[in-house]
C-alpha atoms as a PDB file:
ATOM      1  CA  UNK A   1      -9.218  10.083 -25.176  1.00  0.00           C
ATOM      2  CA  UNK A   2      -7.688  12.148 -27.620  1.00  0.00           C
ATOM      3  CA  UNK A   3      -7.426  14.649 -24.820  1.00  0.00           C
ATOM      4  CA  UNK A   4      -5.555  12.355 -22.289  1.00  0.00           C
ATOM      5  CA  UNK A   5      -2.866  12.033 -24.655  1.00  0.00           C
ATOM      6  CA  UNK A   6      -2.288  15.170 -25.652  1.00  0.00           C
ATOM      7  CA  UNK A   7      -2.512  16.222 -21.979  1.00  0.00           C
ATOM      8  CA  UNK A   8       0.151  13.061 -21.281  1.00  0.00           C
ATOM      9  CA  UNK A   9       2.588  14.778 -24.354  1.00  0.00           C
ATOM     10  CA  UNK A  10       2.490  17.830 -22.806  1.00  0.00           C
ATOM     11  CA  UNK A  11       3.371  17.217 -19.231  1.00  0.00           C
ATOM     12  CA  UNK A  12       6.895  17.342 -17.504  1.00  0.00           C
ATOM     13  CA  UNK A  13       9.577  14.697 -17.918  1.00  0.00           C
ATOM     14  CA  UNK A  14       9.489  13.766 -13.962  1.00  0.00           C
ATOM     15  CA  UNK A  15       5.681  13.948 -14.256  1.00  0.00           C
ATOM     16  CA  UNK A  16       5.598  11.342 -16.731  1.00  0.00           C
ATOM     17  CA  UNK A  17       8.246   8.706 -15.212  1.00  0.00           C
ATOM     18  CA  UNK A  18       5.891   9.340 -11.840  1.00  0.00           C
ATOM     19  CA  UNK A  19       2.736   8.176 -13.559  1.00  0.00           C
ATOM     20  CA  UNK A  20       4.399   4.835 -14.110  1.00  0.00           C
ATOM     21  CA  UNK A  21       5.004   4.376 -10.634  1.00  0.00           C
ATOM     22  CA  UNK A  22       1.563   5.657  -9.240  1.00  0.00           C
ATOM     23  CA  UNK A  23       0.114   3.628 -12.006  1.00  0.00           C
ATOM     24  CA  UNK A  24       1.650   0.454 -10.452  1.00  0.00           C
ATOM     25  CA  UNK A  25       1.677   1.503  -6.836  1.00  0.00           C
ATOM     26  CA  UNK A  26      -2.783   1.697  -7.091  1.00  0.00           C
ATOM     27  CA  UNK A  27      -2.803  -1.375  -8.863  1.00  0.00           C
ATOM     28  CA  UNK A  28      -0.881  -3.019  -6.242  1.00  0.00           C
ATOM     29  CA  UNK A  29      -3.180  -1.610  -3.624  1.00  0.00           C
ATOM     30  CA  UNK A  30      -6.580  -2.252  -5.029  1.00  0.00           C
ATOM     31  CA  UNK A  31      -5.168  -5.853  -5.628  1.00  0.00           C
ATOM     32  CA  UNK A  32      -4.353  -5.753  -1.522  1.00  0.00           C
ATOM     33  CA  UNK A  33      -7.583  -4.329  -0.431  1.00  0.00           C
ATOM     34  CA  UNK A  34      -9.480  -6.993  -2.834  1.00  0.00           C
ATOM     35  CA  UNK A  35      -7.764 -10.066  -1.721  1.00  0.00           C
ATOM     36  CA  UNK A  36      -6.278  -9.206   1.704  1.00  0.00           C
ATOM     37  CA  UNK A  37      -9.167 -10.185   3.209  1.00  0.00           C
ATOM     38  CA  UNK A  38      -9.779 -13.548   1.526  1.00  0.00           C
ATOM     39  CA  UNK A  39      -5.949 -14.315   1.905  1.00  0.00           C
ATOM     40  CA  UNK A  40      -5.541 -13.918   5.280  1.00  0.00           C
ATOM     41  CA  UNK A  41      -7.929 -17.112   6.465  1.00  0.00           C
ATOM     42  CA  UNK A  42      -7.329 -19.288   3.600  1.00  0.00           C
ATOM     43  CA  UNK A  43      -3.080 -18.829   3.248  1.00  0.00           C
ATOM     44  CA  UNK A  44      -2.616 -17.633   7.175  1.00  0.00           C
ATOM     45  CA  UNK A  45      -5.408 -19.609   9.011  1.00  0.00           C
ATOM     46  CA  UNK A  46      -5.969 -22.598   6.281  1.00  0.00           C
ATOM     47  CA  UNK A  47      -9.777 -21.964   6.385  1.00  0.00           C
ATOM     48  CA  UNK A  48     -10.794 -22.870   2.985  1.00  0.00           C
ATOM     49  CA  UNK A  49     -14.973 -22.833   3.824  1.00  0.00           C
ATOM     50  CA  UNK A  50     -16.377 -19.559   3.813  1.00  0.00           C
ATOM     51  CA  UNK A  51     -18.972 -20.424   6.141  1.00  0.00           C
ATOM     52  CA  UNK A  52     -16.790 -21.894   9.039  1.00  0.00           C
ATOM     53  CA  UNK A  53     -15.982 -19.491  11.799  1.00  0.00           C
ATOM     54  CA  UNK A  54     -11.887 -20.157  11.647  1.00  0.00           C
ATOM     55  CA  UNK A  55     -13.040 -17.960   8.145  1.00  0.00           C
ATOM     56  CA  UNK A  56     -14.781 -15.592   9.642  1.00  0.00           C
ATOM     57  CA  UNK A  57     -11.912 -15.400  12.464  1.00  0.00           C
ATOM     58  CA  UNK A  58      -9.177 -14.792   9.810  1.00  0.00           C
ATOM     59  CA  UNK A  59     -11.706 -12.175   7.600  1.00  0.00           C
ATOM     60  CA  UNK A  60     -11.667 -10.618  11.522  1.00  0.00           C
ATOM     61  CA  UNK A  61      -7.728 -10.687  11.775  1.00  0.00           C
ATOM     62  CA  UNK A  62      -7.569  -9.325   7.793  1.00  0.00           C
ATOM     63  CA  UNK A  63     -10.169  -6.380   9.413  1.00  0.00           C
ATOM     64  CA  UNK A  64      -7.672  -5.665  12.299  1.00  0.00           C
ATOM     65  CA  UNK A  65      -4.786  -5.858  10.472  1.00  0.00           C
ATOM     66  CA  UNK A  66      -5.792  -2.936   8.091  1.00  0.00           C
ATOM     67  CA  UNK A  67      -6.836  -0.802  11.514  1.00  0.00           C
ATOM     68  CA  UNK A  68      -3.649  -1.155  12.457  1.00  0.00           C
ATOM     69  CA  UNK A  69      -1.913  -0.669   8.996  1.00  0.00           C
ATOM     70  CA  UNK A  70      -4.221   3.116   8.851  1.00  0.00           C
ATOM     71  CA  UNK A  71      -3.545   3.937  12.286  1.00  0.00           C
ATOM     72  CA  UNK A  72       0.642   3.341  12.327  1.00  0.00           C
ATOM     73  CA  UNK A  73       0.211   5.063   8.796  1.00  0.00           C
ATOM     74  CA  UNK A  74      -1.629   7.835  10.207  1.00  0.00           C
ATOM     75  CA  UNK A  75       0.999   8.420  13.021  1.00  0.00           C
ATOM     76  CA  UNK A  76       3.864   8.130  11.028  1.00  0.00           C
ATOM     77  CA  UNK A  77       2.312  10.600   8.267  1.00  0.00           C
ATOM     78  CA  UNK A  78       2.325  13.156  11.462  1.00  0.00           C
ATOM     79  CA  UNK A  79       6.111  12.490  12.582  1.00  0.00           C
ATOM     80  CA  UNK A  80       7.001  13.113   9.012  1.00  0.00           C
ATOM     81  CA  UNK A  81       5.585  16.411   9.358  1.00  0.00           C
ATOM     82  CA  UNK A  82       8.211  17.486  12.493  1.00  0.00           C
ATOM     83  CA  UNK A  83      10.764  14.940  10.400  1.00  0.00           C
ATOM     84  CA  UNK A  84      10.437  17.232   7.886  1.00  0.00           C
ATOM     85  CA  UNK A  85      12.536  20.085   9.382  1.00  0.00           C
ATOM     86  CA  UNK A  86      14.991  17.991  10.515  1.00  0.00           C
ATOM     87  CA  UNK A  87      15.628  15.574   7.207  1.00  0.00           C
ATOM     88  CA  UNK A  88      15.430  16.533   3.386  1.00  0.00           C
ATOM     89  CA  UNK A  89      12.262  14.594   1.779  1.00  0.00           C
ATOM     90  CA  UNK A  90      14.627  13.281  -0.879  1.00  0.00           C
ATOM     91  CA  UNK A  91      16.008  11.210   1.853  1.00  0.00           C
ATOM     92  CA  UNK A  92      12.733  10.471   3.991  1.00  0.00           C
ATOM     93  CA  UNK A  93      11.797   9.180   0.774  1.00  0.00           C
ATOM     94  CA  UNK A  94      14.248   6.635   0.034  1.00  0.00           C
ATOM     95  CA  UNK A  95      14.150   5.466   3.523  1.00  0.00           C
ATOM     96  CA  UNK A  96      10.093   4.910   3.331  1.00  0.00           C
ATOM     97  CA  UNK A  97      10.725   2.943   0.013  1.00  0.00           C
ATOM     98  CA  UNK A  98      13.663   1.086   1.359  1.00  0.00           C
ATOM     99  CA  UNK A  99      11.405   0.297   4.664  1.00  0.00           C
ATOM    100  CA  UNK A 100       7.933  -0.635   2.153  1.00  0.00           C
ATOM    101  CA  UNK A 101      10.086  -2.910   0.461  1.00  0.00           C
ATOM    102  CA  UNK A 102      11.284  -4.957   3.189  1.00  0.00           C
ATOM    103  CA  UNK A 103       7.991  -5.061   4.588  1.00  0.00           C
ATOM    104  CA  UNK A 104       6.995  -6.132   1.246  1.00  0.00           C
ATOM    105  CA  UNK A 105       9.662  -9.429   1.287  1.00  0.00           C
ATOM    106  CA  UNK A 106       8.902 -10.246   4.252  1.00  0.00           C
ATOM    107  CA  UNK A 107       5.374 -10.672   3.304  1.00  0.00           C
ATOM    108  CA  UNK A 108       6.414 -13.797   0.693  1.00  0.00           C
END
């Protein structure tokens, strides 16, 4: 431990205010990929037994939903690569955010 925080005390003023905001952003995640799939029958499809098959048809939607969510990812990870030349990543990056976080109110 004693390591971690001596590693932590030595590392670079932008380094540190990063870690908060990974430390949040996986948290948020692993909460998604835990209860995505238990959401989207019971809040979405109002399936509420886990044996009925309108469960098992929303735990399929959940399943579909993240194939889609990896494979727009993966293609717009690609067109940032030829985006790249074009745009500074300062500003890809605050466009990305500003895009995650409307996807994110929408959500509620």
């Amino acid at each position: 431990m004693s390591e971690i925080f001596t590693a932590f005390g030595q590392m670079p003023k932008r380094m540190k205010q990063l870690s908060a905001v990974q430390f949040f952003t996986w948290m948020g995640l692993f909460c998604m990929w835990i209860f995505f799939s238990v959401a989207v029958p019971r809040a979405i499809l109002g399936a509420t037994d886990t044996d009925s098959l309108l469960y098992k048809e929303g735990v399929n939607l959940a399943n579909d939903c993240f194939a889609s969510y990896n494979l727009v990812a993966f293609f717009v990870a690609m067109s940032f690569l030829w985006l790249g030349r074009k745009v500074s990543a300062k500003k890809i990056h605050f466009v990305s955010l500003l895009l995650g976080g409307l996807g994110l109110s929408s959500v509620g």
